[in-house]
Protein backbone atom coordinates (compact mmCIF):
# COMPACT_ATOMS: atom_id res chain seq x y z
CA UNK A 1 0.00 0.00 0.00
CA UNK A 2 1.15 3.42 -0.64
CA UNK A 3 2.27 5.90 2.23
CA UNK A 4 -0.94 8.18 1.10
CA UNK A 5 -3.61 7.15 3.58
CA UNK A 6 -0.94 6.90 6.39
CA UNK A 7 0.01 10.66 5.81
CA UNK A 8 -3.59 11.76 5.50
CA UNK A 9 -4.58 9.55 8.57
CA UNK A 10 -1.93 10.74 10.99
CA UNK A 11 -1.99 14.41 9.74
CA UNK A 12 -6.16 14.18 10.80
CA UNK A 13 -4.92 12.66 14.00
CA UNK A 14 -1.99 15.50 14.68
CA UNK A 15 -4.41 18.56 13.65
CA UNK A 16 -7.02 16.80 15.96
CA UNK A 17 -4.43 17.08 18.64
CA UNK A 18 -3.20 20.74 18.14
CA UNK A 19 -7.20 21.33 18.24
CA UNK A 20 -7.91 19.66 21.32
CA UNK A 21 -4.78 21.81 23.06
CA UNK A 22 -6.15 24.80 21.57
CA UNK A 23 -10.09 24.15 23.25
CA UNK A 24 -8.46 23.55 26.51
CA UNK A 25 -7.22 27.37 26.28
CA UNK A 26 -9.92 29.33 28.13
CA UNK A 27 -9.91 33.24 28.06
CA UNK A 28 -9.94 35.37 31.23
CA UNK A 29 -12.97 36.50 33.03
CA UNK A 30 -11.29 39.66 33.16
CA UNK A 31 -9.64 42.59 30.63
CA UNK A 32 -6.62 43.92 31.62
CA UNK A 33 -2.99 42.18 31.56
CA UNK A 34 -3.44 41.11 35.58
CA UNK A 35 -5.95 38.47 34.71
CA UNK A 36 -3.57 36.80 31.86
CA UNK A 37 -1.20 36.39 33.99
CA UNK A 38 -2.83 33.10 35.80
CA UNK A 39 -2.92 31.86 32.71
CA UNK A 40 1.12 31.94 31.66
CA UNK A 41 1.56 28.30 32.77
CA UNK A 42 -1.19 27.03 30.68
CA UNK A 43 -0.18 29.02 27.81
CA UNK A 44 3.80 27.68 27.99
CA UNK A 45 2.57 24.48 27.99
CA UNK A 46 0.48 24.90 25.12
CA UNK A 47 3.17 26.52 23.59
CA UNK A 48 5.91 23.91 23.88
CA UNK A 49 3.43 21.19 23.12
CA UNK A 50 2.08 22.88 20.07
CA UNK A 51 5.77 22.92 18.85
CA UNK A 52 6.26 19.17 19.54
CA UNK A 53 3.43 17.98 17.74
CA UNK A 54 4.55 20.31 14.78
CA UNK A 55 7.98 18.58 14.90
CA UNK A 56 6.75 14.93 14.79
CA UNK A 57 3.93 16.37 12.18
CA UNK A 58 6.97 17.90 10.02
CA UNK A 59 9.14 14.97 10.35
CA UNK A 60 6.37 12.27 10.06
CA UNK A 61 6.07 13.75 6.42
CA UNK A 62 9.64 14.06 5.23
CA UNK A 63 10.01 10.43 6.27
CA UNK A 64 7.07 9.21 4.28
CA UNK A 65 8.47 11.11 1.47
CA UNK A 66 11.42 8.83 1.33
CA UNK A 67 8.88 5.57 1.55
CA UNK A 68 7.22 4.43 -1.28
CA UNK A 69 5.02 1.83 0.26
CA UNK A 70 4.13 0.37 3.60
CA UNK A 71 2.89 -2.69 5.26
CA UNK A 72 1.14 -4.02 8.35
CA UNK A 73 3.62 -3.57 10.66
CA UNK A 74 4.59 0.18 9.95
CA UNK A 75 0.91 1.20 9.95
CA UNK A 76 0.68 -0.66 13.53
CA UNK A 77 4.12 1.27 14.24
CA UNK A 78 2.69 4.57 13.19
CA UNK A 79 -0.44 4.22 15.36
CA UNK A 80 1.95 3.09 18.44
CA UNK A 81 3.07 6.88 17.52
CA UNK A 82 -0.22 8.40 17.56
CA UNK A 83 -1.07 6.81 20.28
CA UNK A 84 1.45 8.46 22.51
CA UNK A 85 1.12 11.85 20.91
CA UNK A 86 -2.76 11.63 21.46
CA UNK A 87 -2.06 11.84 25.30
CA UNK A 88 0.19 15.12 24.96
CA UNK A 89 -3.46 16.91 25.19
CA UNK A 90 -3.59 15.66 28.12
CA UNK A 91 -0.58 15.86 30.08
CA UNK A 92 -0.41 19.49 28.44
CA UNK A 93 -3.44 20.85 29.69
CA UNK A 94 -2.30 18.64 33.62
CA UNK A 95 0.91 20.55 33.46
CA UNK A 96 -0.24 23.81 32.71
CA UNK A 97 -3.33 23.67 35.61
CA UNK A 98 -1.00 22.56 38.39
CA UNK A 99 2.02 25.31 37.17
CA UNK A 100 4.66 23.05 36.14
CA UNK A 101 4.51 21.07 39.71
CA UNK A 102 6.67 17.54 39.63
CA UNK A 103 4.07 14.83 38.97
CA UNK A 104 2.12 16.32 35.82
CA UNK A 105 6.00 17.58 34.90
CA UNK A 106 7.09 14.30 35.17
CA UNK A 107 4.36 12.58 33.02
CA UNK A 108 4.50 14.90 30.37
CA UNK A 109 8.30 13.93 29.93
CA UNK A 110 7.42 10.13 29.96
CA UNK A 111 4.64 10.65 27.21
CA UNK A 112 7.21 12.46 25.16
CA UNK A 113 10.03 9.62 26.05
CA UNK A 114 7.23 7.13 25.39
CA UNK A 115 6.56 9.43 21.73
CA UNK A 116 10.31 8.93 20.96
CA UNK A 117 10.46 5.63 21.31
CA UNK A 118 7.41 4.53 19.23
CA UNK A 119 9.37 7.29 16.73
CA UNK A 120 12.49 5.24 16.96
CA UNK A 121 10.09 2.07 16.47
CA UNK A 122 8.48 3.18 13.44
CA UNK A 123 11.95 4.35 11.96
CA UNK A 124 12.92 0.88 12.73
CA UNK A 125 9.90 -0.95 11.43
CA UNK A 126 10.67 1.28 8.02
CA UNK A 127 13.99 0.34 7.61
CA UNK A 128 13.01 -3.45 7.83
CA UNK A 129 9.91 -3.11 5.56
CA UNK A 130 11.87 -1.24 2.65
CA UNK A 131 15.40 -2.66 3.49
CA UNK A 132 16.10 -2.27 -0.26
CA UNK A 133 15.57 2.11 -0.50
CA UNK A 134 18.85 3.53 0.10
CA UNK A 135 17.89 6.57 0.54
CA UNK A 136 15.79 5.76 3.61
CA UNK A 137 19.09 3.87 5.38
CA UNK A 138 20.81 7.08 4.26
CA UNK A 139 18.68 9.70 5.91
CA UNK A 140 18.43 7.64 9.49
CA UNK A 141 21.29 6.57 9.35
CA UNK A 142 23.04 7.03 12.81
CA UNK A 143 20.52 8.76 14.68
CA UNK A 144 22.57 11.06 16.85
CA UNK A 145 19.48 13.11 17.65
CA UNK A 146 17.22 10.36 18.61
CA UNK A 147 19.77 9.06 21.00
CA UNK A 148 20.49 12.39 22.63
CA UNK A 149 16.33 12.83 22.79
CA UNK A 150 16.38 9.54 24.89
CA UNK A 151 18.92 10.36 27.29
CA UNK A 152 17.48 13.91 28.02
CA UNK A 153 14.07 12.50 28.46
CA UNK A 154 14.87 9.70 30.92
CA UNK A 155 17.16 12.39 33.08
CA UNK A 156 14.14 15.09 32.90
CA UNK A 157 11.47 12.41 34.57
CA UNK A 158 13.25 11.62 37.82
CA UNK A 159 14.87 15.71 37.67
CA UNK A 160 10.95 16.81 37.90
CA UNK A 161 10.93 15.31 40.87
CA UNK A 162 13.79 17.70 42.03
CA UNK A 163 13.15 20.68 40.15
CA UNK A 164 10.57 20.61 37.81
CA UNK A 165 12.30 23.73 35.82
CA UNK A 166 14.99 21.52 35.12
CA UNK A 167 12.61 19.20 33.62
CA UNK A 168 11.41 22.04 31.68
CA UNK A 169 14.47 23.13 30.25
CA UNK A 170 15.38 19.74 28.76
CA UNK A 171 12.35 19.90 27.04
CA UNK A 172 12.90 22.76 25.40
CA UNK A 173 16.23 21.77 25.04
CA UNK A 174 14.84 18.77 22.95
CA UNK A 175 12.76 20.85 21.04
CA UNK A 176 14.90 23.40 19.85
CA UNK A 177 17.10 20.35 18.81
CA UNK A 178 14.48 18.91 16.81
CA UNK A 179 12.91 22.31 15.66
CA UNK A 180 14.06 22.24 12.28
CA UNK A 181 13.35 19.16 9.98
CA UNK A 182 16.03 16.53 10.40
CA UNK A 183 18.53 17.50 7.86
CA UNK A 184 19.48 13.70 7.54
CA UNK A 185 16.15 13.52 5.88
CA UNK A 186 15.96 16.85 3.98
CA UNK A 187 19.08 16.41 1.98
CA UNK A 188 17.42 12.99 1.18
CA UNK A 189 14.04 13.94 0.17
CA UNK A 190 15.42 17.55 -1.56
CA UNK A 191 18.37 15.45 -3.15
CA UNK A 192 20.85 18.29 -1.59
């Protein structure tokens, strides 16, 4: 089967995501700058999630760009993906109520570590489907990013715990590592 209704799929399940964020988002009873403030927390963590599911959204597609075709197993991989993004909604709109306190800090870095790894999975599931496309081996390839994602994500859980800014950082950390599309990919797909 072609990679066609996997991208349309997952892109309806990543802008249902991003709209489910954006309805948790309630305005202020009141009108001046004072009564936004409250609502800074929630807003971050919109923010930074927002960004996340952009990334995976942006990568998802430049990786199906290098696939021609997929089977079973990827489109079982990909939904292992979706899965873990779908709960970002929630552990957004957890974080941002409670002010970036440890617990909801602390799950939202295991659904993104949990995110990762189902990425890492599907890369993996990829590979072994179209083990023949070079250009697919090429643009993984030694995932130096994905690796560094892992580690930063398993020392932010526990370090939410501690200081849940910490937590914080490494995941914006991660982000703005992942922020632009993995050039691995890019100079695959734009042939650069």
């Amino acid at each position: 089967m072609t990679t066609t209704r996997l991208e349309a799929f997952s892109d309806g399940v990543l802008a249902i995501i991003i709209t489910i964020m954006v309805l948790k988002l309630s305005a202020p009873q009141g009108d001046s700058w004072n009564d936004l403030l409250p609502l800074a927390p929630v807003f971050a963590s919109y923010v930074i999630s927002f960004i996340y599911v952009g990334i995976y959204w942006n990568n998802h597609h430049h990786l199906m760009q290098l696939t021609e075709n997929v089977c079973g197993e990827v489109l079982w991989a990909n939904l292992h993906l979706l899965f873990w993004l779908s709960l970002v909604p929630f552990a957004t709109e957890w974080m941002g109520n409670n002010g970036f306190t440890p617990l909801p800090t602390a799950v939202y870095g295991w659904i993104l570590l949990m995110a990762a790894l189902a990425w890492k999975l599907l890369q993996m599931r990829l590979l072994a489907h179209d083990e023949a496309n070079p250009r697919l081996r090429k643009a993984v390839g030694r995932d130096w990013k994905g690796s560094i994602t892992l580690v930063m994500y398993v020392a932010a859980i526990p370090l939410a715990f501690v200081n849940p800014w910490i937590a914080i950082a490494l995941y914006v950390a991660v982000a703005a590592l992942w922020f632009t599309p993995d050039p691995r990919i890019e100079r695959e797909v734009f042939g650069e």
